[in-house]
Protein backbone atom coordinates (compact mmCIF):
# COMPACT_ATOMS: atom_id res chain seq x y z
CA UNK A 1 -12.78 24.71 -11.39
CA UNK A 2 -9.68 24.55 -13.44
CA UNK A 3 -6.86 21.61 -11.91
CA UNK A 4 -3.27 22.08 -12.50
CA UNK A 5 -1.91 18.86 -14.04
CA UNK A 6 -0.58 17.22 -11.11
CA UNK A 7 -3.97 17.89 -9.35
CA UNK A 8 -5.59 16.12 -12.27
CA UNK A 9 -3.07 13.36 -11.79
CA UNK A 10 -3.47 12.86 -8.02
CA UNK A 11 -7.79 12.83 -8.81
CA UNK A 12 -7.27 10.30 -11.86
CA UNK A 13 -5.22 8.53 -8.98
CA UNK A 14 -7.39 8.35 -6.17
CA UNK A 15 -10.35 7.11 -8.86
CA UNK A 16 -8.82 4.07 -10.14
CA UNK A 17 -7.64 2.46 -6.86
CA UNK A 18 -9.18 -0.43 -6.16
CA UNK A 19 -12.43 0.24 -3.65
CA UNK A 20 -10.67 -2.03 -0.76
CA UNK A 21 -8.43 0.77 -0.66
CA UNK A 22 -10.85 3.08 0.57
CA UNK A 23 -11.58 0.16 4.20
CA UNK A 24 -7.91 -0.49 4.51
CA UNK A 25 -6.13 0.40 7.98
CA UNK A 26 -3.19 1.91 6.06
CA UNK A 27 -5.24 4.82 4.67
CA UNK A 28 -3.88 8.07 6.00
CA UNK A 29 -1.18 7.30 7.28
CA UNK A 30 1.29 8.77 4.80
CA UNK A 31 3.46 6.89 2.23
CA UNK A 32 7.03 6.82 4.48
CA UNK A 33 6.04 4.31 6.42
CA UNK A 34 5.70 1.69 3.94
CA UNK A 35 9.17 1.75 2.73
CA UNK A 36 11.09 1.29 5.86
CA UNK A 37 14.87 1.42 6.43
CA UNK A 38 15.09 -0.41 9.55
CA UNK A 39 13.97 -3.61 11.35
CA UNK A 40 11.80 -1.27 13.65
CA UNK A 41 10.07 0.69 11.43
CA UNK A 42 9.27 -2.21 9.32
CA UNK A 43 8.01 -4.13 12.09
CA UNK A 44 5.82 -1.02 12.68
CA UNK A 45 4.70 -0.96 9.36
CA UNK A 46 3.71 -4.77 9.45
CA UNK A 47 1.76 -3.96 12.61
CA UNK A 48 -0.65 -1.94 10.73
CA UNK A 49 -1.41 -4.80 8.50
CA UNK A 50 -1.73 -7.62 11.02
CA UNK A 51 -5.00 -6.79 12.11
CA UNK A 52 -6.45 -5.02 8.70
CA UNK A 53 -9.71 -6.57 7.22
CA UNK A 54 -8.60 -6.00 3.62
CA UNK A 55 -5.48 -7.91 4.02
CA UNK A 56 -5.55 -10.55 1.45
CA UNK A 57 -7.28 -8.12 -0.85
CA UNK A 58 -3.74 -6.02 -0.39
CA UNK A 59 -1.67 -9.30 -1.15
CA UNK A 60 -3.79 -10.33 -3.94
CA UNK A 61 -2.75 -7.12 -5.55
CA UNK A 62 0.59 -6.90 -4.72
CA UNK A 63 1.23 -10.54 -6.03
CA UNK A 64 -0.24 -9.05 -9.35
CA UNK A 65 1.75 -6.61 -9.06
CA UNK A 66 5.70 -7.43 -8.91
CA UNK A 67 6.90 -4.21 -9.43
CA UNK A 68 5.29 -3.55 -6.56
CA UNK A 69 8.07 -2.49 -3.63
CA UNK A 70 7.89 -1.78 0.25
CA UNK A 71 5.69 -3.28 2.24
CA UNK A 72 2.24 -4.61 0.71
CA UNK A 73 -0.17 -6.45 3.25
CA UNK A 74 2.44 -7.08 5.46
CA UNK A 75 4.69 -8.36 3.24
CA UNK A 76 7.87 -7.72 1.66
CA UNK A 77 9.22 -7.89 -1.94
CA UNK A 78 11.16 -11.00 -1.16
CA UNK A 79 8.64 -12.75 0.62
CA UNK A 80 6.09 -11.78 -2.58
CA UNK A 81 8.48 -13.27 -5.10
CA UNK A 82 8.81 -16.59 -2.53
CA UNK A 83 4.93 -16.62 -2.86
């Protein structure tokens, strides 16, 4: 089976995510979400995270991580700098 580069890419991708990835309640639900542009839809995105059991995992990384933007175990860039 011959991949295109950006298939390659998106594999190579998916590999090296960390394995809590795979349990987190975020997974499938599309990228948009994660970035939101109003109060609402960020308090929607936060909602996913309240109850998810890989939450600190997800903070742990995005702490390492300061480049890190949107919303990141129900947390925003600000508060992850204030951390």
């Amino acid at each position: 089976m011959d991949l295109t580069l950006d298939e390659f890419a998106r594999v190579t991708d998916i590999a090296l995510r960390p394995p809590w990835q795979r349990k987190a309640a975020c997974r499938g639900k599309g990228t948009d979400r994660w970035f939101p542009t109003t109060r609402e839809a960020e308090a929607n995105a936060r909602a996913v995270c309240e109850p998810c059991s890989v939450r600190r995992e997800c903070l742990v990384y995005a702490l390492a991580l300061p480049e890190l933007v949107g919303v990141w175990a129900g947390t925003d860039e600000q508060e992850r700098r204030r951390l």
